[in-house]
C-alpha atoms as a PDB file:
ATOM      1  CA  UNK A   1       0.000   0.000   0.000  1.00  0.00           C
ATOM      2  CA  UNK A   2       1.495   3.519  -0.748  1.00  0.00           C
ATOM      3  CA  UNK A   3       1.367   6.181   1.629  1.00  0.00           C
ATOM      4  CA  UNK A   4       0.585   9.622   0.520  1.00  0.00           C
ATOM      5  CA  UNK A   5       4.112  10.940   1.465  1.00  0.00           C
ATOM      6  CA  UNK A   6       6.418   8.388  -0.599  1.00  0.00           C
ATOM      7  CA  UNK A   7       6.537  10.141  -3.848  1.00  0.00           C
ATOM      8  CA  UNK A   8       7.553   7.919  -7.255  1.00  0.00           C
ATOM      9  CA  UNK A   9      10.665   9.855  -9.107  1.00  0.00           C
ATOM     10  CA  UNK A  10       9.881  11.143 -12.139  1.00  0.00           C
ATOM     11  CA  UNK A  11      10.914   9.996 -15.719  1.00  0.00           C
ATOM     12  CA  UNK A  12      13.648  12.937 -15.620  1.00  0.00           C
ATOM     13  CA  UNK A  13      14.571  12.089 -12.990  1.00  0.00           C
ATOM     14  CA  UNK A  14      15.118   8.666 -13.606  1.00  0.00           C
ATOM     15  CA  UNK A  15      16.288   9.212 -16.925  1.00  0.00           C
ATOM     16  CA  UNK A  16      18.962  11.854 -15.123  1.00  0.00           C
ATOM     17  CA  UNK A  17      20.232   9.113 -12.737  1.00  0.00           C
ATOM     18  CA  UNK A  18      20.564   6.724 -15.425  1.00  0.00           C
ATOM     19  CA  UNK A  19      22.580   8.718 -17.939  1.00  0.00           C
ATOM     20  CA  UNK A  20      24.538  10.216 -14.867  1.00  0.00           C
ATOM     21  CA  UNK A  21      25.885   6.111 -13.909  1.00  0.00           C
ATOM     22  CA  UNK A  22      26.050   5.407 -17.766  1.00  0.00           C
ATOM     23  CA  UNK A  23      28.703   8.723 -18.229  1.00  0.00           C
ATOM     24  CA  UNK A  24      30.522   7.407 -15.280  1.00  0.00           C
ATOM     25  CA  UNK A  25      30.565   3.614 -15.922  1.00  0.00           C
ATOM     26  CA  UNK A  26      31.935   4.587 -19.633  1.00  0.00           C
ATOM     27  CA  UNK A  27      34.739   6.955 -18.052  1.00  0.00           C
ATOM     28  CA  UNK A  28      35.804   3.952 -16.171  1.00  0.00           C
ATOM     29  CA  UNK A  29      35.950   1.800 -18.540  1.00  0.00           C
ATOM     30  CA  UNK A  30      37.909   4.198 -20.523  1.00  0.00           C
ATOM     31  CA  UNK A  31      40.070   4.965 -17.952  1.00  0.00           C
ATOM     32  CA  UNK A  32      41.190   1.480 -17.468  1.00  0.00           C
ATOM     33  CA  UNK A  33      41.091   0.654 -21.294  1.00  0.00           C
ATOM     34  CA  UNK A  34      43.975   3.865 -21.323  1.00  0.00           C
ATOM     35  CA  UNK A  35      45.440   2.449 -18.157  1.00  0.00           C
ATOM     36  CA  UNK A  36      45.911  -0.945 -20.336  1.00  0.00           C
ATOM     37  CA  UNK A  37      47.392   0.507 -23.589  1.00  0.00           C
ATOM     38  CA  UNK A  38      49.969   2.683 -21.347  1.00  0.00           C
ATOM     39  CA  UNK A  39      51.109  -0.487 -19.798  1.00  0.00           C
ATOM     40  CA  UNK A  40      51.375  -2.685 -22.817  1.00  0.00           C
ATOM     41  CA  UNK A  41      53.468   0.318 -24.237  1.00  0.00           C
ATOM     42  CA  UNK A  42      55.422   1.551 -20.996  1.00  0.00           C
ATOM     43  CA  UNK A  43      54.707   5.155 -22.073  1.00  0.00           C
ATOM     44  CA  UNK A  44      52.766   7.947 -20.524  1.00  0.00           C
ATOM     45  CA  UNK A  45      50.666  10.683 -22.423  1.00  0.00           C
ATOM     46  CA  UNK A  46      51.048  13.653 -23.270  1.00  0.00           C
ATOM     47  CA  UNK A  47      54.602  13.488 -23.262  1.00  0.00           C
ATOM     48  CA  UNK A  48      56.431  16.013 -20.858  1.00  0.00           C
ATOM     49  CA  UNK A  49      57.709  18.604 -22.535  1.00  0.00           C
ATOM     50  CA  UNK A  50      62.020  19.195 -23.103  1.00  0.00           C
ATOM     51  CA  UNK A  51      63.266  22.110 -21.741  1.00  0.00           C
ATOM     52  CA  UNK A  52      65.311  22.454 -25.165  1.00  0.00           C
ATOM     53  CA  UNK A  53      61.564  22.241 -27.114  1.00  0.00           C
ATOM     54  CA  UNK A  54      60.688  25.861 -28.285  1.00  0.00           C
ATOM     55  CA  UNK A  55      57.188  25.036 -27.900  1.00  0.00           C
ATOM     56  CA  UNK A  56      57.686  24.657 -23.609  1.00  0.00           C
ATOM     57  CA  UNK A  57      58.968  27.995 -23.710  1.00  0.00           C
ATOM     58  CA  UNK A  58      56.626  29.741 -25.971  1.00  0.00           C
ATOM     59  CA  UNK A  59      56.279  33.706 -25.100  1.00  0.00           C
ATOM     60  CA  UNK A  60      52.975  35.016 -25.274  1.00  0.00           C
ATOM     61  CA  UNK A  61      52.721  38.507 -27.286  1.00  0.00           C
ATOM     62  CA  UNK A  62      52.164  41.931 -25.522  1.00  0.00           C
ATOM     63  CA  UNK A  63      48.874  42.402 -27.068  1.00  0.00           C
ATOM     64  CA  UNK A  64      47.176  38.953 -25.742  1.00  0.00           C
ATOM     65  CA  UNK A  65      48.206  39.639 -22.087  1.00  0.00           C
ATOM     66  CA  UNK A  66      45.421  39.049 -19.935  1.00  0.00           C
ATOM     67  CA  UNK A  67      44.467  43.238 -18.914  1.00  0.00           C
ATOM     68  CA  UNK A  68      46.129  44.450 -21.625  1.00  0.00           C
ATOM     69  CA  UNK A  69      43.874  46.719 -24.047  1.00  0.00           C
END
């Protein structure tokens, strides 16, 4: 028997909750998918950047500064 204050969740709301464990359950999987392929390959990604590699030191013109107008 229901009682008149246990309210059913909506279809949103179920819907929500669904898609919300689905998102999550597929970055898992992917995570551990990654996880696998670094492993078989020993190597980590993005590669750190050289200090030597001109594009770890790139300089930022004057005129994009953050403030500057």
């Amino acid at each position: 028997m229901k009682t008149p204050e246990t309210t059913e969740p909506s279809l949103a709301q179920i819907e929500a909750e669904v898609m919300a464990e689905g998102r999550e359950w597929t970055r898992k999987r992917m995570e551990a998918r990654l996880q696998q392929l670094a492993d078989t390959h020993g190597e980590v990604f993005p590669p750190k950047p050289k200090a030597t590699d001109p594009s770890a030191r790139a300089k930022v013109s004057s005129g994009h500064r953050r403030g500057a107008r």
